[in-house]
Protein backbone atom coordinates (compact mmCIF):
# COMPACT_ATOMS: atom_id res chain seq x y z
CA UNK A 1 95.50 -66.41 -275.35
CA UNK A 2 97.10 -65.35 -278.70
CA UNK A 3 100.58 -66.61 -279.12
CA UNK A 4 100.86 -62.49 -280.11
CA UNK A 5 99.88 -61.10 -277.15
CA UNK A 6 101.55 -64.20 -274.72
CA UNK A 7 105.08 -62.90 -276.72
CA UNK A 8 104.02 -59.26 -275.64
CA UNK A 9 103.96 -59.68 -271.81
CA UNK A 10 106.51 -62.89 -271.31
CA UNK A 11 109.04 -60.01 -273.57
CA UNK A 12 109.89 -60.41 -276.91
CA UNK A 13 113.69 -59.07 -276.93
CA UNK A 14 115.49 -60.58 -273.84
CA UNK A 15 118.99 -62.15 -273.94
CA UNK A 16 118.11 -65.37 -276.04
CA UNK A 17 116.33 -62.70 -278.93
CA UNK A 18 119.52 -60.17 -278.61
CA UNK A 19 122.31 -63.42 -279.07
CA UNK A 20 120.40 -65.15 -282.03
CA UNK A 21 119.70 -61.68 -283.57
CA UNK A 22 123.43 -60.64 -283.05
CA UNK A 23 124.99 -63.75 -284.75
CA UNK A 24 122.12 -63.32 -287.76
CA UNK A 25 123.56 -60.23 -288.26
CA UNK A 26 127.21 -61.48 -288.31
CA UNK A 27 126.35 -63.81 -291.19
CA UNK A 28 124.42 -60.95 -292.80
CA UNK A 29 127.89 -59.61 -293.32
CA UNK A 30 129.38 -61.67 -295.19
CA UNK A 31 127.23 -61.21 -298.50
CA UNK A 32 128.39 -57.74 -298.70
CA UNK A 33 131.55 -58.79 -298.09
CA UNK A 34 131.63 -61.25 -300.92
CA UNK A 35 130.13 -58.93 -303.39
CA UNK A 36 132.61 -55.91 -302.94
CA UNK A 37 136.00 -57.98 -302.17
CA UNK A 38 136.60 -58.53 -305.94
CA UNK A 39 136.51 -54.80 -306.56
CA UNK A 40 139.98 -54.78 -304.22
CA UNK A 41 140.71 -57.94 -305.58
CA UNK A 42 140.35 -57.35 -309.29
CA UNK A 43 141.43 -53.85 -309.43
CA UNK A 44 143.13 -52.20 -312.56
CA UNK A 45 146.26 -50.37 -311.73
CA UNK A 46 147.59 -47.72 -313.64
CA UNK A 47 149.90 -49.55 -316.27
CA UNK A 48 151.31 -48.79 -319.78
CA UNK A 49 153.47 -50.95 -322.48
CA UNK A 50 156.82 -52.60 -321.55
CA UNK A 51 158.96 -50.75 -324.37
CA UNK A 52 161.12 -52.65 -326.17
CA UNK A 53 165.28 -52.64 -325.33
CA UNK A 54 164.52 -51.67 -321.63
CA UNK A 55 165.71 -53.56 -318.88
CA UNK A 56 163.92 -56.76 -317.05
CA UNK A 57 163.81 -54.19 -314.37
CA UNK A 58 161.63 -52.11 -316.06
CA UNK A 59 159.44 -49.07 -313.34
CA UNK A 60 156.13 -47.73 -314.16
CA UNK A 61 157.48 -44.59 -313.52
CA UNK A 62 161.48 -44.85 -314.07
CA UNK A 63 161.31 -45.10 -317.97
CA UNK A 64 163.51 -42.20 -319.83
CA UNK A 65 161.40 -39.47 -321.62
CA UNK A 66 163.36 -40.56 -324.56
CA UNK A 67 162.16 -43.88 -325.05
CA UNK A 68 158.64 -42.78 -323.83
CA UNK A 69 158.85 -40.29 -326.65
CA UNK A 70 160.09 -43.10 -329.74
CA UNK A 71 157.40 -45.50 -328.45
CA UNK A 72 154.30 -43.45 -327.52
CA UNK A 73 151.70 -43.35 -329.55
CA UNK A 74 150.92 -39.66 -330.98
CA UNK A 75 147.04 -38.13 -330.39
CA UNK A 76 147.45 -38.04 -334.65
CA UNK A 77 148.14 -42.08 -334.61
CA UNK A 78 145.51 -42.71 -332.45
CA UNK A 79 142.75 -40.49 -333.85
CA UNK A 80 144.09 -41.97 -337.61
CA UNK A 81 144.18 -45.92 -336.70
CA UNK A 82 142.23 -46.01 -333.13
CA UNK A 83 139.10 -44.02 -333.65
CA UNK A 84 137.28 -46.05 -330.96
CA UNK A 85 139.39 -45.70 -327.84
CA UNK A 86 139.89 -42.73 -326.21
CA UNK A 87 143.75 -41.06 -326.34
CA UNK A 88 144.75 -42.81 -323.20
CA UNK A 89 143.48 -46.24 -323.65
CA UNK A 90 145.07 -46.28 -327.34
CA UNK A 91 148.39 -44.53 -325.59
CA UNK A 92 148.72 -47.32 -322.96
CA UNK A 93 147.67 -50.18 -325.43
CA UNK A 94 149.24 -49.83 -328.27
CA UNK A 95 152.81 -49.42 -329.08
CA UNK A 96 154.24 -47.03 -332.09
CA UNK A 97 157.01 -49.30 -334.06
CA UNK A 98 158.33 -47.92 -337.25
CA UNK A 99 157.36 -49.88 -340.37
CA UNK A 100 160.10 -47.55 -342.76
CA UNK A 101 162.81 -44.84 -342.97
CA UNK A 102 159.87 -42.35 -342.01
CA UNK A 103 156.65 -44.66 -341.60
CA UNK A 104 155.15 -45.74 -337.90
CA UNK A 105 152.38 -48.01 -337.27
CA UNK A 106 150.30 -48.72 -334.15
CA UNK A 107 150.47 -52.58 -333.09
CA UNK A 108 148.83 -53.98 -329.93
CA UNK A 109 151.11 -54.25 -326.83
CA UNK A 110 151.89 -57.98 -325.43
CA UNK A 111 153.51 -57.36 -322.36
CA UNK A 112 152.35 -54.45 -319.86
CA UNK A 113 154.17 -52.43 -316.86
CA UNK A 114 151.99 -52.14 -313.99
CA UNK A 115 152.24 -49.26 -311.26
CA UNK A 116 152.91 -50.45 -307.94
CA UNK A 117 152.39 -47.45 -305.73
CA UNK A 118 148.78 -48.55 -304.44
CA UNK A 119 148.68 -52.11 -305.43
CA UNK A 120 151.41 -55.06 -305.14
CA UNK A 121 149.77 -57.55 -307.34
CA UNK A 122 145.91 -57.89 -308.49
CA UNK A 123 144.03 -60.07 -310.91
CA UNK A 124 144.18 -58.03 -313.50
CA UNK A 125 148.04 -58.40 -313.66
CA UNK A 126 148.15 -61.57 -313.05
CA UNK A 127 145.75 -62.45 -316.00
CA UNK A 128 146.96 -59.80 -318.15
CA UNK A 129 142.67 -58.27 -318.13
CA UNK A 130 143.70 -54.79 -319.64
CA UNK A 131 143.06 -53.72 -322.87
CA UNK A 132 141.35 -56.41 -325.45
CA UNK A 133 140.96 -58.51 -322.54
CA UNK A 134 138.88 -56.36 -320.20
CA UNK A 135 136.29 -58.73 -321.11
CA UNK A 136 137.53 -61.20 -318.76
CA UNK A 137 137.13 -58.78 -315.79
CA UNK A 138 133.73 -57.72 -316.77
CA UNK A 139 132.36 -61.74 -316.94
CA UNK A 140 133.30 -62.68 -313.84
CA UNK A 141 131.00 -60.40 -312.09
CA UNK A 142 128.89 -60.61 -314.60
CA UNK A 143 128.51 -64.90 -313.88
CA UNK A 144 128.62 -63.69 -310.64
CA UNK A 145 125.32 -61.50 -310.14
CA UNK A 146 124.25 -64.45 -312.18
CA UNK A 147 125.09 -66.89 -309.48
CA UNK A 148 122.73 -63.99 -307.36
CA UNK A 149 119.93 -64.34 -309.11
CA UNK A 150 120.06 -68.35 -309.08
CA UNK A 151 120.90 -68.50 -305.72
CA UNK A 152 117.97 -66.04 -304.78
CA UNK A 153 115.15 -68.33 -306.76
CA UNK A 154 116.96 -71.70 -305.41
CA UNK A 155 117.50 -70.97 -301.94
CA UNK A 156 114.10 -69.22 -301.40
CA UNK A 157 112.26 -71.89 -302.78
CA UNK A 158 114.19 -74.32 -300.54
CA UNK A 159 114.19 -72.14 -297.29
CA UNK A 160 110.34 -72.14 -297.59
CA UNK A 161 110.15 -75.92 -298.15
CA UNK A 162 112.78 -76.92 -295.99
CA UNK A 163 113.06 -74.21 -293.15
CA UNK A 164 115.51 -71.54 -292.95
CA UNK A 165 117.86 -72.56 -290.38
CA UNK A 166 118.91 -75.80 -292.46
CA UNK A 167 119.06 -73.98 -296.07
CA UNK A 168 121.07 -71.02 -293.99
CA UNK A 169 123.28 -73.84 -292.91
CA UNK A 170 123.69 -75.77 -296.47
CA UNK A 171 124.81 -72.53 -298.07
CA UNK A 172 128.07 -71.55 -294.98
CA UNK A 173 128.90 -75.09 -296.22
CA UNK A 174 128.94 -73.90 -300.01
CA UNK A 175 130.08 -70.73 -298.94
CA UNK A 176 133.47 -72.28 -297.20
CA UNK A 177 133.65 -74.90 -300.62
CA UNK A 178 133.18 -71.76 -303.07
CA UNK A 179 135.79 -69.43 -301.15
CA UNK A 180 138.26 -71.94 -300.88
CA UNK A 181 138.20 -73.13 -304.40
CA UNK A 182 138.33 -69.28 -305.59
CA UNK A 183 141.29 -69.17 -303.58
CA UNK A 184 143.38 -72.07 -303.83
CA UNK A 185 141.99 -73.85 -307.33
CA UNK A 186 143.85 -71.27 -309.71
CA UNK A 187 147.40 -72.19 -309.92
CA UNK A 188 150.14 -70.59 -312.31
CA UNK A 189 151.17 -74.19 -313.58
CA UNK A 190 147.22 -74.56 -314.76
CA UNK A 191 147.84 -71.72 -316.96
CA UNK A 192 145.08 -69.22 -317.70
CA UNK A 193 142.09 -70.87 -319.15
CA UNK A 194 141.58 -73.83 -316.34
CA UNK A 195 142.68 -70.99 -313.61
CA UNK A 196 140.35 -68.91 -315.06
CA UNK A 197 137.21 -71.72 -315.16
CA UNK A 198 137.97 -72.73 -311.55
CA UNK A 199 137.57 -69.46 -310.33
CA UNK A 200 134.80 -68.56 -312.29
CA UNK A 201 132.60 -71.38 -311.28
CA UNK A 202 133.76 -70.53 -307.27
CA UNK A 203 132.78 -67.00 -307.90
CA UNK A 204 129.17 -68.79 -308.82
CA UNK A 205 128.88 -71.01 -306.06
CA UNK A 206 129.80 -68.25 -303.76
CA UNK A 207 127.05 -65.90 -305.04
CA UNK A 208 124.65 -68.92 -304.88
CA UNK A 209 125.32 -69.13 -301.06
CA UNK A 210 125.46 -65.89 -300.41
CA UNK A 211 121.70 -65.25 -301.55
CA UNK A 212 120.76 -68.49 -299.01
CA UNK A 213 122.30 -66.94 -296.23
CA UNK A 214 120.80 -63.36 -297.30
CA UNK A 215 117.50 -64.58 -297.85
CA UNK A 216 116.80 -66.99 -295.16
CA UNK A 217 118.82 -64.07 -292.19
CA UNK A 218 116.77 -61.07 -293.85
CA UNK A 219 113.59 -62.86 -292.60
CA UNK A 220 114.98 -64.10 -289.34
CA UNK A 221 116.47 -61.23 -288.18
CA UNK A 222 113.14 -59.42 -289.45
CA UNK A 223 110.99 -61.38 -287.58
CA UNK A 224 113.19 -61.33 -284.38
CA UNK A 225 115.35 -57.85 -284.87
CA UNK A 226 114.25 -54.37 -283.43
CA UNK A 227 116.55 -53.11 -285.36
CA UNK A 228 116.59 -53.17 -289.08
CA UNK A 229 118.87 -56.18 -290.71
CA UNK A 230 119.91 -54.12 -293.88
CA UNK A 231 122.21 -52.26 -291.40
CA UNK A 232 124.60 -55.44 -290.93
CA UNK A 233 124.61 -55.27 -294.57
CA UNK A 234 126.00 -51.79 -294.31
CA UNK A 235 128.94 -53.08 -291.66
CA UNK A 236 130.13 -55.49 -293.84
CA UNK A 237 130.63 -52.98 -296.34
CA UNK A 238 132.41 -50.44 -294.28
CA UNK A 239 134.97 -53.54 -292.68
CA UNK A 240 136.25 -54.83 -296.29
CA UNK A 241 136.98 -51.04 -297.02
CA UNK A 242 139.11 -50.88 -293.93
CA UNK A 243 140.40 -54.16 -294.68
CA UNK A 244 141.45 -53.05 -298.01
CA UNK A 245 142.87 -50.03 -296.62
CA UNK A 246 145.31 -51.96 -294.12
CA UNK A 247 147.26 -53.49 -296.93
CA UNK A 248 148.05 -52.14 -300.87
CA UNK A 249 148.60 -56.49 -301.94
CA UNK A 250 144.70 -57.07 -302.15
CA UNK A 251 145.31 -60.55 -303.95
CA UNK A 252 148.45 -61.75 -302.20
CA UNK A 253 146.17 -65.11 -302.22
CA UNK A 254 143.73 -64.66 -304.50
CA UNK A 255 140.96 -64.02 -301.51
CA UNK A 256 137.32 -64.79 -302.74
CA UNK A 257 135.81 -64.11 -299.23
């Protein structure tokens, strides 16, 4: 007898198929939830330039129309010195200071006001990534979908030397390594550049291990599943979203995962 058709009359989803395939699809989760947290996690806030002669106490939105009006840049400034940024970016990066009795020039803004009506603190903030520095924001998803592709060649190759259920275990490890060096390596007493290093290289790692878990549970939970493994995927993406939605301070410690 084929081992095919011995599976088709002993049953081929009873209790031990239904528990393995449910916890496959819990750990199919957590990709999604690693890809889409630093969207919370990273997000810009509305923000503009801390004016000068205003108060430590300085409110997105409690500035005078007076000093908004001395320090503003005009749509004429911006089209004249800022060609390449639209009127809002050059209005909330750049700060008009007078040069003369009648002359104003543009210069870039060092120190930014951030709204706090949906967020309490984010990355961007804290690393100052607005403006000329949007870069920074950009690379470390950009290293990070890197970190995807290596971990998809890497682990796949392994998982088909090694087995599945020992790569899908090696990469929780990494996983739990990655998400608590994201979280805990970047320290304000670092400064920026080793903060920003150490969580850049834990953003890697994490994407690394989330393509061996991905990989290796697509084809278990394919081979096992009567129901499609993509849609754990899917839940993973809808429970960071309510997540997110429970509280506005996203970053309170810097979550990776």
């Amino acid at each position: 007898m084929k081992f095919d058709t011995f599976l088709e009359t002993v049953g081929d989803w009873g209790k031990f198929q239904k528990i393995k395939y449910t916890l496959i699809c819990l750990t199919y989760m957590l990709p999604s939830i690693m890809v889409y947290t630093y969207t919370f996690a990273a997000a810009t806030p509305n923000f503009r330039c801390k004016y000068p002669n205003t108060t430590t106490n300085d409110d997105y939105k409690s500035i005078s129309k007076e000093i908004v009006n001395i320090y503003k840049p005009t749509k004429e400034q911006c089209e004249k010195s800022q060609k390449s940024l639209s009127l809002a970016e050059c209005q909330r990066c750049f700060i008009s200071r007078p040069t003369g009795k009648r002359n104003r020039t543009l210069r870039a803004c060092k120190s930014f006001i951030y709204d706090r009506e949906f967020y309490t603190k984010t990355l961007v903030e804290e690393w100052t990534m607005v403006c000329d520095r949007v870069i920074y924001r950009s690379s470390v998803q950009m290293i990070f979908f890197g970190g995807y592709m290596v971990g998809s060649i890497f682990f796949g190759m392994l998982a088909d030397k090694y087995g599945r259920r020992p790569v899908m275990s090696v990469s929780f490890i990494l996983m739990s390594f990655s998400g608590f060096l994201c979280a805990f390596g970047p320290q304000p007493s670092y400064g920026f550049w080793p903060s920003y290093i150490i969580f850049i290289v834990g953003r890697f790692l994490l994407a690394c291990s989330t393509r061996g878990i991905s990989v290796s549970g697509f084809v278990l939970g394919s081979e096992i599943g009567k129901i499609r493994i993509h849609f754990c995927f899917s839940i993973g993406t809808k429970a960071i979203c309510v997540c997110s939605s429970w509280t506005k301070e996203t970053v309170a410690n810097r979550n990776c995962y």
